[in-house]
C-alpha atoms as a PDB file:
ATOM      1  CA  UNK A   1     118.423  94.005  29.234  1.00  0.00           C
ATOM      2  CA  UNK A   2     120.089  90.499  29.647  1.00  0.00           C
ATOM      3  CA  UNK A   3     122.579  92.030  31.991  1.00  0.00           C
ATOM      4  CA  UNK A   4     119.228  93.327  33.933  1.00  0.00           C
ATOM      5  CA  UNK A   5     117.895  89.929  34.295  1.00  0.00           C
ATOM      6  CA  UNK A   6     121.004  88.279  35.442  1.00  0.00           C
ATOM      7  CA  UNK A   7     121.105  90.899  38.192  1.00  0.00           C
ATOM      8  CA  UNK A   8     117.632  89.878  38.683  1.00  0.00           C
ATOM      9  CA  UNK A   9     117.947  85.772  39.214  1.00  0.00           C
ATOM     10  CA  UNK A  10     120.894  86.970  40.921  1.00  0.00           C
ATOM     11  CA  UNK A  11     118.890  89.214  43.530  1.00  0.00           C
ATOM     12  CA  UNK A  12     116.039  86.816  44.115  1.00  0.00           C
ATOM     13  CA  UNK A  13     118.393  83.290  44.693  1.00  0.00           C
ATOM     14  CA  UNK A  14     119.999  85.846  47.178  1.00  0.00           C
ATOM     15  CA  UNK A  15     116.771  86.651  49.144  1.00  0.00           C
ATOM     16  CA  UNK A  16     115.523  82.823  48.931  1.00  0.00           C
ATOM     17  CA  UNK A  17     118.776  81.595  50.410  1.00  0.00           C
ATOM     18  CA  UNK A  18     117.882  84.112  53.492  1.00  0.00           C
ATOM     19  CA  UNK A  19     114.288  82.672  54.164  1.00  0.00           C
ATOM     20  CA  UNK A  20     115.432  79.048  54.116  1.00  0.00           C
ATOM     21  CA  UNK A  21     117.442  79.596  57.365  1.00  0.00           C
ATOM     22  CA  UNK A  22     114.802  82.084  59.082  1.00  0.00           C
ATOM     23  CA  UNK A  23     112.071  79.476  58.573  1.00  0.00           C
ATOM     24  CA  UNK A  24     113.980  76.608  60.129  1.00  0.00           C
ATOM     25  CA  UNK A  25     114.651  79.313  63.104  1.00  0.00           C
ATOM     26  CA  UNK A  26     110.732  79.839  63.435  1.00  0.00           C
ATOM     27  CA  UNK A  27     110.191  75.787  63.598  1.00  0.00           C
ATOM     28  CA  UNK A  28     112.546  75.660  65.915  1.00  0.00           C
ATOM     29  CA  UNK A  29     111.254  78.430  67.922  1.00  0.00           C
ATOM     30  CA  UNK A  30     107.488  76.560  68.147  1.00  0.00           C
ATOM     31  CA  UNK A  31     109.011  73.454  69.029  1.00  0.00           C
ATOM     32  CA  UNK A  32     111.070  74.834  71.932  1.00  0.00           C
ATOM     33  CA  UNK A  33     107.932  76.747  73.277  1.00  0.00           C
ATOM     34  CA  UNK A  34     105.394  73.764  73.154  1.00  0.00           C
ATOM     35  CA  UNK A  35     108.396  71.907  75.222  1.00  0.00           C
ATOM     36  CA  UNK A  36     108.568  75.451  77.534  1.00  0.00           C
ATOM     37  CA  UNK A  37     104.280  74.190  77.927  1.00  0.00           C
ATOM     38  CA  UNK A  38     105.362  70.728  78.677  1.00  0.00           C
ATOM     39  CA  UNK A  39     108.142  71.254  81.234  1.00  0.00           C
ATOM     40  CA  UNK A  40     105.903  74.053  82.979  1.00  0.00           C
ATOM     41  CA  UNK A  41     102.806  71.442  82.869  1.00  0.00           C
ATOM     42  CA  UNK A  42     105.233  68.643  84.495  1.00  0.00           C
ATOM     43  CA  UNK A  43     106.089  71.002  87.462  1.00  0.00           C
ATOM     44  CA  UNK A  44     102.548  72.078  87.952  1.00  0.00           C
ATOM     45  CA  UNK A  45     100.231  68.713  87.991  1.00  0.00           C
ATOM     46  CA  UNK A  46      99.968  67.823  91.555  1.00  0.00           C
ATOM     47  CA  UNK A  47     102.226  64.781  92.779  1.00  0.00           C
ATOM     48  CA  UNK A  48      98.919  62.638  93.733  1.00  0.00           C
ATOM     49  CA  UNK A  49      97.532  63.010  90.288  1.00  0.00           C
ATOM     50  CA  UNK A  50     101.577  62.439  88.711  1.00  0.00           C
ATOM     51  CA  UNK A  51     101.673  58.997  89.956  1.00  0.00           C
ATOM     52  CA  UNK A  52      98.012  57.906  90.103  1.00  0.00           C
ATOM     53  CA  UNK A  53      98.092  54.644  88.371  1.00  0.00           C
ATOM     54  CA  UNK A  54      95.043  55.193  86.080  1.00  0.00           C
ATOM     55  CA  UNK A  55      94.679  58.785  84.817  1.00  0.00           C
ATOM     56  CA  UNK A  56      98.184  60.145  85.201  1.00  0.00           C
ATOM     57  CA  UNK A  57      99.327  62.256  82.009  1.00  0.00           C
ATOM     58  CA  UNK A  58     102.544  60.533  82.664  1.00  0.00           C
ATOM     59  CA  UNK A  59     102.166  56.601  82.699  1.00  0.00           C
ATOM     60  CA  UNK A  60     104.707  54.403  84.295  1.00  0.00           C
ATOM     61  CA  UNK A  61     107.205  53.116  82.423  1.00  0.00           C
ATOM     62  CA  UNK A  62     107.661  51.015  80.370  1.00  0.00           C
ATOM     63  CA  UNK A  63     103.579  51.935  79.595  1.00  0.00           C
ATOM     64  CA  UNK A  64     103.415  55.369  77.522  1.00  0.00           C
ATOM     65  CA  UNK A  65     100.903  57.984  77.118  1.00  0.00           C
ATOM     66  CA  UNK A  66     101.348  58.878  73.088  1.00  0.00           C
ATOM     67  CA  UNK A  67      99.271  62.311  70.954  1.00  0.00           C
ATOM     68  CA  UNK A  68      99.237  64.287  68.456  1.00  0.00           C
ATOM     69  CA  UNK A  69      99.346  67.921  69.050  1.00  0.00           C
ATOM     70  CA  UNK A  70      99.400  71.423  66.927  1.00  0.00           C
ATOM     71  CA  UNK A  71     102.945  72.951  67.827  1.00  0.00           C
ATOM     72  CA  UNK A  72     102.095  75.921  66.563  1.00  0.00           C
ATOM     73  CA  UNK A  73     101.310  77.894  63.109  1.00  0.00           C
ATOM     74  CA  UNK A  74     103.859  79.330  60.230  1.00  0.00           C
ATOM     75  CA  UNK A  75     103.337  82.392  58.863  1.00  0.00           C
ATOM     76  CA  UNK A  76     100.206  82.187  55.822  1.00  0.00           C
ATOM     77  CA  UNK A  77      98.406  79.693  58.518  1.00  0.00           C
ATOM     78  CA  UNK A  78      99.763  76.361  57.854  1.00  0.00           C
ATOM     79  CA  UNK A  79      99.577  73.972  61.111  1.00  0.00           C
ATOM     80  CA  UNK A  80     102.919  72.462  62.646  1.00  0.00           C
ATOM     81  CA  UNK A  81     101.682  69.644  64.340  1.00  0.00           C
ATOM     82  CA  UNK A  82     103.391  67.001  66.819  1.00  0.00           C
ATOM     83  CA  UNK A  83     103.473  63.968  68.480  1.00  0.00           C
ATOM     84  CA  UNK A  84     104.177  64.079  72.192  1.00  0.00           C
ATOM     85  CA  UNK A  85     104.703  61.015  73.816  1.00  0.00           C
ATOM     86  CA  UNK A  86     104.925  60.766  78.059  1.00  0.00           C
ATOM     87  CA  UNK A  87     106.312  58.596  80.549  1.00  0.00           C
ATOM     88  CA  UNK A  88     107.640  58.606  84.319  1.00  0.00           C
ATOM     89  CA  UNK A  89     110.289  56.508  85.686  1.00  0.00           C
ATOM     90  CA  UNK A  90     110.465  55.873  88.984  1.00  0.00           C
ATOM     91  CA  UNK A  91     114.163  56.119  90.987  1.00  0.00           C
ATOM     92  CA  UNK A  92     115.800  52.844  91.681  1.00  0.00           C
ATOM     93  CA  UNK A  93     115.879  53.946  95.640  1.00  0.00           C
ATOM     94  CA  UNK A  94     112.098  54.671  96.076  1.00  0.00           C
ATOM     95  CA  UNK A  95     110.408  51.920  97.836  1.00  0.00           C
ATOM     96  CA  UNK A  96     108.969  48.827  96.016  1.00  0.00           C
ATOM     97  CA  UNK A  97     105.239  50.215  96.396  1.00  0.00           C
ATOM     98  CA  UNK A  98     106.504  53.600  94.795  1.00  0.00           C
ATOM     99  CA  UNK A  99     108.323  51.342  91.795  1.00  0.00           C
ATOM    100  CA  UNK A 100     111.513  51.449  93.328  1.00  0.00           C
ATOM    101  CA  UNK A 101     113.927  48.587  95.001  1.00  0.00           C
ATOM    102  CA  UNK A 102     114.710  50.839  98.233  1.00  0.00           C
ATOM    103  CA  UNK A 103     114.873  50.164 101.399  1.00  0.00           C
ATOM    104  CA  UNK A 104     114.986  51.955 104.863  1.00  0.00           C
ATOM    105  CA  UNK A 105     118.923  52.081 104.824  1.00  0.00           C
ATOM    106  CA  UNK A 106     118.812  53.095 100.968  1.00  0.00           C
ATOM    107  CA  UNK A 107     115.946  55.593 101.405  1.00  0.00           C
ATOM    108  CA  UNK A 108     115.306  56.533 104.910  1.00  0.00           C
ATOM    109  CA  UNK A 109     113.269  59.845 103.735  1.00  0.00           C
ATOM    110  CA  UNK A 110     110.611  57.926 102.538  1.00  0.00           C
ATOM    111  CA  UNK A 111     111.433  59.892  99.579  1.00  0.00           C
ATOM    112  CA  UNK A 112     108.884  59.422  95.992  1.00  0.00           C
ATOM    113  CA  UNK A 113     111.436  60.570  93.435  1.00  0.00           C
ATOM    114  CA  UNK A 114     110.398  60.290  89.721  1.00  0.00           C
ATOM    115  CA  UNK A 115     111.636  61.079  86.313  1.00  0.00           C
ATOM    116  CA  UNK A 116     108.745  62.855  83.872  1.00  0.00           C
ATOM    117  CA  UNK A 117     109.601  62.810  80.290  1.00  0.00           C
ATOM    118  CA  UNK A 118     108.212  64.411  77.591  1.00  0.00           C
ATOM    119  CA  UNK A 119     109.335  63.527  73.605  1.00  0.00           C
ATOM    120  CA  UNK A 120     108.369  65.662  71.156  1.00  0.00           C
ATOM    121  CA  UNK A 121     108.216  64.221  67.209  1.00  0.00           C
ATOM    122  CA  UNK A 122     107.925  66.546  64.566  1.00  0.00           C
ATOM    123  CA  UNK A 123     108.610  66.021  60.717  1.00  0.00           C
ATOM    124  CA  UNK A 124     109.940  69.015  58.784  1.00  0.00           C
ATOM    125  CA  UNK A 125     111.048  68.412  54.759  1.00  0.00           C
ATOM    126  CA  UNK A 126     110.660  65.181  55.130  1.00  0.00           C
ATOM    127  CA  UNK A 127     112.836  64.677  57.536  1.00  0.00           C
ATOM    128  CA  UNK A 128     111.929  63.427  61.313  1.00  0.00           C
ATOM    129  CA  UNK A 129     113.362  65.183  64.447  1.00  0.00           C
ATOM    130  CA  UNK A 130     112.898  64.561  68.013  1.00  0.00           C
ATOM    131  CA  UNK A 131     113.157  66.888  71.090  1.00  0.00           C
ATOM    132  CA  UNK A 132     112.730  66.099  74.820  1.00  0.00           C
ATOM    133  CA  UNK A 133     112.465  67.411  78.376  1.00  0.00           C
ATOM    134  CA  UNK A 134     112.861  65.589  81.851  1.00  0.00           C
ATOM    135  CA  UNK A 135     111.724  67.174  85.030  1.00  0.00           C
ATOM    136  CA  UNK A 136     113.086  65.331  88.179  1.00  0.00           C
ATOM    137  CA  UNK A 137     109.860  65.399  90.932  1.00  0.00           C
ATOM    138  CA  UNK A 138     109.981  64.386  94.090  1.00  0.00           C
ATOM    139  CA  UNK A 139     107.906  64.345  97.100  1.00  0.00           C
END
């Protein structure tokens, strides 16, 4: 019988030490999909209502848009939730009324080019993890 219950412990230590890694795989898996949402919404938003000064999703930097968000949900229903925090930064070579320091011999496109971040903060065990995306947009 004692022989039984060591087998037992034995058995179940084994299957816990399975779940630990498959549940860090599913966190990760919601986190990479809200930043698939992010990345996707960053290429969509139309370039007039990117840089509009007031009601952009992206702010200028150094000003940052900052919210919390629900990632996702773990098996049994408990909530994963987020911060997300957005900015844009404009290319050195745009022109000064685009938040750049170009020129007509630096820039002779006219080109708008900006940087559109997204930072994801989560906290999993205790522990606090960050995960980003840039999309380049230009006009």
């Amino acid at each position: 019988m004692s022989l039984l219950a060591v087998i037992g412990l034995f058995m179940l230590q084994l299957s816990l030490n399975i779940l630990a890694p498959r549940q860090w795989l599913l966190q990760q898996t919601l986190t990479d999909a809200y930043l698939s949402y992010e990345r996707a919404y960053a290429e969509r938003v139309p370039f007039a209502t990117l840089t509009a000064a007031s009601d952009s999703p992206w702010p200028a930097h150094p000003a940052v848009s900052t919210s919390t968000v629900e990632i996702g949900r773990l098996p049994g229903g408990a909530v994963v939730n987020g911060t997300v925090t957005r900015t844009r930064v404009a290319d050195p070579d745009n022109y000064p009324i685009d938040g750049g320091s170009g020129s007509v011999t630096t820039n002779p496109a006219n080109l708008k080019v900006w940087k559109v971040q997204s930072v994801l903060s989560y906290e999993i065990g205790g522990r606090k993890y960050l995960k980003s995306r840039t999309v380049i947009r230009s006009q």
